[in-house]
PDB file of N, CA and C in Angstrom:
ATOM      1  N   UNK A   1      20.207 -28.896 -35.238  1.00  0.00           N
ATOM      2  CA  UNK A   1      21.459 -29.376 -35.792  1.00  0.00           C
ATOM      3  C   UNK A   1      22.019 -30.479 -34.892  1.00  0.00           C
ATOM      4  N   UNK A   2      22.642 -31.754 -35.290  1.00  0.00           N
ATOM      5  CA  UNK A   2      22.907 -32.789 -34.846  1.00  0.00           C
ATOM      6  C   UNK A   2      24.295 -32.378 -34.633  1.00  0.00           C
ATOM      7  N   UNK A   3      24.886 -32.757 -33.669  1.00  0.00           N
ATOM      8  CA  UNK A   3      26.439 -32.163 -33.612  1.00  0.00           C
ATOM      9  C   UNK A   3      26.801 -33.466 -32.953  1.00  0.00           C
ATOM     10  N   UNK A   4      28.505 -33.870 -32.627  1.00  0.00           N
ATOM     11  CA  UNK A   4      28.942 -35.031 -32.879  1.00  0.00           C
ATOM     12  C   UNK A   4      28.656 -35.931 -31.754  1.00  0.00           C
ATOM     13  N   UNK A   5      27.830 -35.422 -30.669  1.00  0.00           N
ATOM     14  CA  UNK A   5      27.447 -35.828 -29.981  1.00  0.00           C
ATOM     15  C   UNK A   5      26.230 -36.717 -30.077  1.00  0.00           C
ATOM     16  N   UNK A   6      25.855 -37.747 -29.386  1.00  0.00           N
ATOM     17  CA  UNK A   6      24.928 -38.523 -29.527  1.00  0.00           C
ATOM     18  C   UNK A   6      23.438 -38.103 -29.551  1.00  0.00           C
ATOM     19  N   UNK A   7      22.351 -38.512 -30.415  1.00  0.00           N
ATOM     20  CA  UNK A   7      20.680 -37.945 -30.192  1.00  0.00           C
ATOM     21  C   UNK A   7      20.115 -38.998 -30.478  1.00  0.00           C
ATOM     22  N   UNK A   8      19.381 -38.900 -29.340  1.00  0.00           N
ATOM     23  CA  UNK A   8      18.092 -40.036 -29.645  1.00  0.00           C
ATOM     24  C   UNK A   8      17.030 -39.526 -29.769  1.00  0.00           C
ATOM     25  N   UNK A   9      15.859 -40.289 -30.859  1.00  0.00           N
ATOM     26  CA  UNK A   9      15.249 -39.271 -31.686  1.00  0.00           C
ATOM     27  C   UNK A   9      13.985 -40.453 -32.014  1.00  0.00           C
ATOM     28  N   UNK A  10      12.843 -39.981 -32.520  1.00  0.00           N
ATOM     29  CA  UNK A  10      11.721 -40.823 -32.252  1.00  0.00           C
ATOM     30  C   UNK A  10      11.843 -41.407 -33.991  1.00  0.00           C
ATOM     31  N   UNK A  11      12.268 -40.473 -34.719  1.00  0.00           N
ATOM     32  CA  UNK A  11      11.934 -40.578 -36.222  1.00  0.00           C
ATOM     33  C   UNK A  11      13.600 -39.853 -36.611  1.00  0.00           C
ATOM     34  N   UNK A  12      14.171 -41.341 -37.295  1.00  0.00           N
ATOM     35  CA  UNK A  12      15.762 -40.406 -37.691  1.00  0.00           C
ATOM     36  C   UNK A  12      15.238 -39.552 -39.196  1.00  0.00           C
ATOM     37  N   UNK A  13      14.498 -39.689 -39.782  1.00  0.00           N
ATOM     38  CA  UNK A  13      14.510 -39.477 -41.255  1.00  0.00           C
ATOM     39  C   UNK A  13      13.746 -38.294 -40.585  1.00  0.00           C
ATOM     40  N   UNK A  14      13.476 -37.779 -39.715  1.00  0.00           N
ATOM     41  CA  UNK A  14      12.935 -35.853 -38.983  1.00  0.00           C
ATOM     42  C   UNK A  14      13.940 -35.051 -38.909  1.00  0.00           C
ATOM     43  N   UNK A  15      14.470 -35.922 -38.142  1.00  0.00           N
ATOM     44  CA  UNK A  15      15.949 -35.293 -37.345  1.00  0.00           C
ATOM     45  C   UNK A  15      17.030 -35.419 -38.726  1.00  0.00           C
ATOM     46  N   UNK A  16      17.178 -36.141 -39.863  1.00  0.00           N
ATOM     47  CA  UNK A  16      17.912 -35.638 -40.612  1.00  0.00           C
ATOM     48  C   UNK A  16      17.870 -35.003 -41.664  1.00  0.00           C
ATOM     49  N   UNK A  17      16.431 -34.473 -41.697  1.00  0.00           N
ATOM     50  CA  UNK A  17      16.034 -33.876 -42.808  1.00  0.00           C
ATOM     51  C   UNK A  17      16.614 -32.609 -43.766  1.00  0.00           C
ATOM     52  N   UNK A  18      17.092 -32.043 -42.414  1.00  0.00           N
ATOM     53  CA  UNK A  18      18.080 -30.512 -43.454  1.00  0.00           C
ATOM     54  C   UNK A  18      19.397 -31.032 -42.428  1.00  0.00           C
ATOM     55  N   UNK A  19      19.664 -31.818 -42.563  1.00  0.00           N
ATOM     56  CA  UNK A  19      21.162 -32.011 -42.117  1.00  0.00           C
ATOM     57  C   UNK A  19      22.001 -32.352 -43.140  1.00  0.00           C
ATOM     58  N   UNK A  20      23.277 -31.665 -43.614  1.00  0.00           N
ATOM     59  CA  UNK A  20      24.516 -31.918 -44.377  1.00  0.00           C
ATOM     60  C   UNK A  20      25.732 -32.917 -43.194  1.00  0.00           C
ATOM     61  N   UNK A  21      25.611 -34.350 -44.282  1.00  0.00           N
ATOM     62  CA  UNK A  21      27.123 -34.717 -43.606  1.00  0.00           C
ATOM     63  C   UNK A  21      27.050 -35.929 -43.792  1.00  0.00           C
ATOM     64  N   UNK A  22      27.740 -36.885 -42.926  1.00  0.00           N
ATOM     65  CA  UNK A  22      27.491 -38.681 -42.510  1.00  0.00           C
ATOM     66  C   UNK A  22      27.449 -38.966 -41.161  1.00  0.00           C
ATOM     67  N   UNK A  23      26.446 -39.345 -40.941  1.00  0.00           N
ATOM     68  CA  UNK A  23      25.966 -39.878 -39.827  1.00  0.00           C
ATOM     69  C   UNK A  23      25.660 -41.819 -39.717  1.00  0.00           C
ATOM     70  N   UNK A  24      26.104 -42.057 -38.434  1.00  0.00           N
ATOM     71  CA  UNK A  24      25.745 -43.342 -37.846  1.00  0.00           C
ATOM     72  C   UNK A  24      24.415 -43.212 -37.490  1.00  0.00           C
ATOM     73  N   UNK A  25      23.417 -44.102 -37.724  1.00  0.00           N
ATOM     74  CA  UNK A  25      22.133 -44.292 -37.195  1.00  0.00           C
ATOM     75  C   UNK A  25      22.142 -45.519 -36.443  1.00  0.00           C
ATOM     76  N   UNK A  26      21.659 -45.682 -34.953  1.00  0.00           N
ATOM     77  CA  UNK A  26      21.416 -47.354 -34.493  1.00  0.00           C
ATOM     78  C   UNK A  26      20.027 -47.432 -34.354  1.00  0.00           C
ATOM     79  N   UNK A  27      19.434 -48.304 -34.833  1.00  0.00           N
ATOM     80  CA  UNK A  27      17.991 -48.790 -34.273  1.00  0.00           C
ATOM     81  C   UNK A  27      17.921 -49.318 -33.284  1.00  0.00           C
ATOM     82  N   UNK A  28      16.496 -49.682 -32.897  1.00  0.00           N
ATOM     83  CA  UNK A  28      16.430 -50.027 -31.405  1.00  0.00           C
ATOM     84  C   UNK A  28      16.247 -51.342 -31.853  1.00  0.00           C
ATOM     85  N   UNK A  29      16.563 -52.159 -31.986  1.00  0.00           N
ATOM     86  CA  UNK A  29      17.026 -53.309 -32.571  1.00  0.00           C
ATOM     87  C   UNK A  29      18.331 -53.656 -32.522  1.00  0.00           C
ATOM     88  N   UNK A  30      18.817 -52.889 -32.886  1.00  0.00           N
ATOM     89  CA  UNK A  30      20.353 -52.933 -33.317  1.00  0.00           C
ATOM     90  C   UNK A  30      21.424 -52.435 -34.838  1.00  0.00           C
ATOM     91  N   UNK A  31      20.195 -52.292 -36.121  1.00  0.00           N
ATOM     92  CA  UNK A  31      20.624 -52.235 -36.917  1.00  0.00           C
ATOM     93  C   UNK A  31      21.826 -50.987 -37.058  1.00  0.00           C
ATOM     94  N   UNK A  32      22.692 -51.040 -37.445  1.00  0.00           N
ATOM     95  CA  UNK A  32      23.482 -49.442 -37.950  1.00  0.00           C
ATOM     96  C   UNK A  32      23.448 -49.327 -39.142  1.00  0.00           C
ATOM     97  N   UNK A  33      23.474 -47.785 -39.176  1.00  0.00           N
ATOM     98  CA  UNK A  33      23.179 -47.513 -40.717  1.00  0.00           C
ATOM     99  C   UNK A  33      24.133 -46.515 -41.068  1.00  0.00           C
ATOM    100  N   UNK A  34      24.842 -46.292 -42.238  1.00  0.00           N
ATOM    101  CA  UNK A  34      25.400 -45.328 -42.483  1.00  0.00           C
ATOM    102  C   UNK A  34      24.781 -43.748 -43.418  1.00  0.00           C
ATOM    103  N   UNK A  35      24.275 -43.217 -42.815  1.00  0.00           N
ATOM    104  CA  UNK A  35      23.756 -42.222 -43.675  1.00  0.00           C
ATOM    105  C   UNK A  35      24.333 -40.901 -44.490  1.00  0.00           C
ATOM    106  N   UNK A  36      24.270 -40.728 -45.287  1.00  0.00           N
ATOM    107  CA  UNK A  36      25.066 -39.792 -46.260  1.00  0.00           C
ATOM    108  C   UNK A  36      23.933 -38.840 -46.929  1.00  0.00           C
ATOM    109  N   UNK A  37      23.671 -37.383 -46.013  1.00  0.00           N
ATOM    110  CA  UNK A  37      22.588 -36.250 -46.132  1.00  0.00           C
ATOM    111  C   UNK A  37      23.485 -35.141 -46.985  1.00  0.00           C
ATOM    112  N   UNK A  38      22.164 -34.567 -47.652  1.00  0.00           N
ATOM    113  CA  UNK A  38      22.414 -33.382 -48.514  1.00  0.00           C
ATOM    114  C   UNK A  38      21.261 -32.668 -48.090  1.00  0.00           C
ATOM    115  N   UNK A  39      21.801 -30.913 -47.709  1.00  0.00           N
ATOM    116  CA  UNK A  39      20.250 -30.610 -47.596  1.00  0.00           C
ATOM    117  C   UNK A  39      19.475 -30.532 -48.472  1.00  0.00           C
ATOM    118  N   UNK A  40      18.255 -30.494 -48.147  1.00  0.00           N
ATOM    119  CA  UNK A  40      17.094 -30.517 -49.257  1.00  0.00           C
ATOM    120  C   UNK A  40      16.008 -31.714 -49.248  1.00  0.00           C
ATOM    121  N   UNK A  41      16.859 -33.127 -48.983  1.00  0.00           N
ATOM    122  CA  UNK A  41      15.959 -33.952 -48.523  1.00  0.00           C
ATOM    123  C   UNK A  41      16.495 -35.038 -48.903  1.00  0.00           C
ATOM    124  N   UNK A  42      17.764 -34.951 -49.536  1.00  0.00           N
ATOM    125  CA  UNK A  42      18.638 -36.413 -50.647  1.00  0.00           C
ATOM    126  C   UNK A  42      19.449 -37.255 -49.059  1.00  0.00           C
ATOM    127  N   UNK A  43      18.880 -38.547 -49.131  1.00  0.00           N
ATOM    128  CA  UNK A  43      19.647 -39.312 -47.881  1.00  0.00           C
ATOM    129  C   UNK A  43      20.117 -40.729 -48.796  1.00  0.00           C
ATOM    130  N   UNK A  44      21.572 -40.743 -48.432  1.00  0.00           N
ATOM    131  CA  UNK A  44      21.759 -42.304 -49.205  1.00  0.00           C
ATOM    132  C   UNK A  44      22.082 -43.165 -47.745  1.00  0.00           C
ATOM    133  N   UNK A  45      21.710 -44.132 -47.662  1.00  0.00           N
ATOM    134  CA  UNK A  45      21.504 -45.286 -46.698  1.00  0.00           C
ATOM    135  C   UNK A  45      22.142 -46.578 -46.624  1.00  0.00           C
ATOM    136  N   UNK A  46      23.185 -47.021 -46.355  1.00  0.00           N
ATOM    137  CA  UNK A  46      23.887 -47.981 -46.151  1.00  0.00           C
ATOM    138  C   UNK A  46      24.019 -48.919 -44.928  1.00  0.00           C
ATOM    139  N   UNK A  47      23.879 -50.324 -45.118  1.00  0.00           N
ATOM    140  CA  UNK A  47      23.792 -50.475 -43.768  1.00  0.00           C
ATOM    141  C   UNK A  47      24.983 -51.144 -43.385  1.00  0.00           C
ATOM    142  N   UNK A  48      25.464 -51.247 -42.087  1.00  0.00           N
ATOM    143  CA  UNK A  48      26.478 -51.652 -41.312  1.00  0.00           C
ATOM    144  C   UNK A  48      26.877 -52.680 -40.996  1.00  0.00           C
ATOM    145  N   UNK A  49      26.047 -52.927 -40.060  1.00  0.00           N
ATOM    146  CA  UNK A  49      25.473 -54.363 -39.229  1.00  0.00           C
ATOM    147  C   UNK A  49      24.440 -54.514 -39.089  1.00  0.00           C
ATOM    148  N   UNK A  50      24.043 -55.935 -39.189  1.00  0.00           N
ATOM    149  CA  UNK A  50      22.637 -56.794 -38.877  1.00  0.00           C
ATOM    150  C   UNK A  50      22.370 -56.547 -37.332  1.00  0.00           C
ATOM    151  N   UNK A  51      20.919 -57.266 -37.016  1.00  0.00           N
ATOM    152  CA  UNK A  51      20.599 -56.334 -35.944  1.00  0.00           C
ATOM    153  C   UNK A  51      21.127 -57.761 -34.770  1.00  0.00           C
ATOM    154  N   UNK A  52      21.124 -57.266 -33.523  1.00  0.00           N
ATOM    155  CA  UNK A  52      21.925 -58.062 -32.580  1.00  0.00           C
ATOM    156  C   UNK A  52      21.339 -58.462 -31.845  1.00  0.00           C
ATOM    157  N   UNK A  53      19.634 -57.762 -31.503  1.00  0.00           N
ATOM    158  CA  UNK A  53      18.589 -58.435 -30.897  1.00  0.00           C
ATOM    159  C   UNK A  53      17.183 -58.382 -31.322  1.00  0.00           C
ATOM    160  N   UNK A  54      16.405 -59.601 -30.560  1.00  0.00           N
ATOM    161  CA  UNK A  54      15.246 -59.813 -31.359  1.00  0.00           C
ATOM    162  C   UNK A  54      14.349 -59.024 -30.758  1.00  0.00           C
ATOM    163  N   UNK A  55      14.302 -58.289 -29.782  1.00  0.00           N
ATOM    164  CA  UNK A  55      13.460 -57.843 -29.282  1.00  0.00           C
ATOM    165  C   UNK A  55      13.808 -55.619 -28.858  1.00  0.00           C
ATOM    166  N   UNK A  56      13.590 -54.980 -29.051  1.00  0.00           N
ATOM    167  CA  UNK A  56      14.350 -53.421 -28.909  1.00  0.00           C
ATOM    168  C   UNK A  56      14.934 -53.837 -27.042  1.00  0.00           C
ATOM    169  N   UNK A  57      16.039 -52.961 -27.749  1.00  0.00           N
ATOM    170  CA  UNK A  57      16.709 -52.612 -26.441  1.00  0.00           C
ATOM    171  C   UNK A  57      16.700 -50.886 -26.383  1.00  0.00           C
ATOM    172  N   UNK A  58      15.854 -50.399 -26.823  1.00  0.00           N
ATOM    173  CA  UNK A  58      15.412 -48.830 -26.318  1.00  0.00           C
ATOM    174  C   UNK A  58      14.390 -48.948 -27.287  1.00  0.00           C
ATOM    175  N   UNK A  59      14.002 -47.676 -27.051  1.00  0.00           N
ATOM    176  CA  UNK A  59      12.600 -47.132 -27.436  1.00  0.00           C
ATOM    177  C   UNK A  59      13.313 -46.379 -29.056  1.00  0.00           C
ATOM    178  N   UNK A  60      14.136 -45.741 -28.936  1.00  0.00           N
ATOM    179  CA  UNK A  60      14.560 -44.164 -29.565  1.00  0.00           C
ATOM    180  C   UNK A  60      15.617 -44.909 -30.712  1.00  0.00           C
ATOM    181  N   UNK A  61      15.912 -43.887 -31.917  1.00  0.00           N
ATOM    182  CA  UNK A  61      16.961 -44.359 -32.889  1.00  0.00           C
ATOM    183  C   UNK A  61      18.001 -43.313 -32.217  1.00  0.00           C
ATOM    184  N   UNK A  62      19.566 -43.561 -32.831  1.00  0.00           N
ATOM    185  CA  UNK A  62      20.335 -42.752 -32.043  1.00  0.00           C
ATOM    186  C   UNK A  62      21.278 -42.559 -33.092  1.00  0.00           C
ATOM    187  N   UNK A  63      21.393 -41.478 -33.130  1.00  0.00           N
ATOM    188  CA  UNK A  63      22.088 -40.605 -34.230  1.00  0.00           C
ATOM    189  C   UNK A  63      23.221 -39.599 -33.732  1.00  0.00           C
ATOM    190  N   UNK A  64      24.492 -40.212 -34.778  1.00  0.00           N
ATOM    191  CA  UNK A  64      25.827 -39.962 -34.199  1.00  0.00           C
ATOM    192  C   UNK A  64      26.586 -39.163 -35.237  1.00  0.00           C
ATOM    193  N   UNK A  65      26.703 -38.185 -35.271  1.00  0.00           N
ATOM    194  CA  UNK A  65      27.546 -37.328 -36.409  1.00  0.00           C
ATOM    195  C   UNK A  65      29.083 -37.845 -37.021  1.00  0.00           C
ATOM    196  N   UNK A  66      29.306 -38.512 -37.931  1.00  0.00           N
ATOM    197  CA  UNK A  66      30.472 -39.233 -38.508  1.00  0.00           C
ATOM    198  C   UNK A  66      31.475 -37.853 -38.933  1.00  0.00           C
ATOM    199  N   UNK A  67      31.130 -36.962 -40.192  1.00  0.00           N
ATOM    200  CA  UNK A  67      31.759 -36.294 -40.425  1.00  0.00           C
ATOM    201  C   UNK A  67      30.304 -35.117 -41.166  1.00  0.00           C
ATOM    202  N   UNK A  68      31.116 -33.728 -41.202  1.00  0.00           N
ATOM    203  CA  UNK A  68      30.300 -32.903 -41.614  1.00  0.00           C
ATOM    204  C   UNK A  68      30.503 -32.518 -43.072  1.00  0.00           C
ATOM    205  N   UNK A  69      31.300 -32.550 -43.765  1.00  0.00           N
ATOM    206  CA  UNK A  69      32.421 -32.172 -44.572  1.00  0.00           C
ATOM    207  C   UNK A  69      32.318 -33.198 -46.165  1.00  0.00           C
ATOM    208  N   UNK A  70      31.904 -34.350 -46.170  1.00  0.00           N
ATOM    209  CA  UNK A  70      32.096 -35.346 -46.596  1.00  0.00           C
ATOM    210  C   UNK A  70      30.666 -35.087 -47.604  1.00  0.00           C
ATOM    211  N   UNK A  71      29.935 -34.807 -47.054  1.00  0.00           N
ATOM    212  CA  UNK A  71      28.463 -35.390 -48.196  1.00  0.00           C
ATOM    213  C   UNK A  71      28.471 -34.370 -48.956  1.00  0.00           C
TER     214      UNK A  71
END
């Protein structure tokens, strides 16, 4: 379970697989994403911002719990 604390994670679409809620995703790039999970496997995907560098500035995606309540 992802709790509102920050995870960095090799594969976000693992780590959010039975998760209920909205979550921030950052790539190692930069992209953010807004994600909106149902369990079972339903993810809707929105994105944020364009990415800010051309080259990764980490290895890992990082996944931030927005709200639990919402999806």
């Amino acid at each position: 379970m992802i709790d509102a604390a920050d995870v960095e994670v090799k594969s976000p679409v693992e780590a959010l697989r039975d998760e209920d809620g909205i979550f921030e995703v950052s790539s190692p790039y930069g992209h953010i994403f807004q994600v909106t999970c149902r369990r079972g496997g339903r993810m809707d995907v929105r994105e944020l911002a364009e990415p800010r560098h051309k080259v990764p500035i980490r290895v890992l995606w990082r996944i931030r719990r927005i709200n639990r309540d919402a999806a």
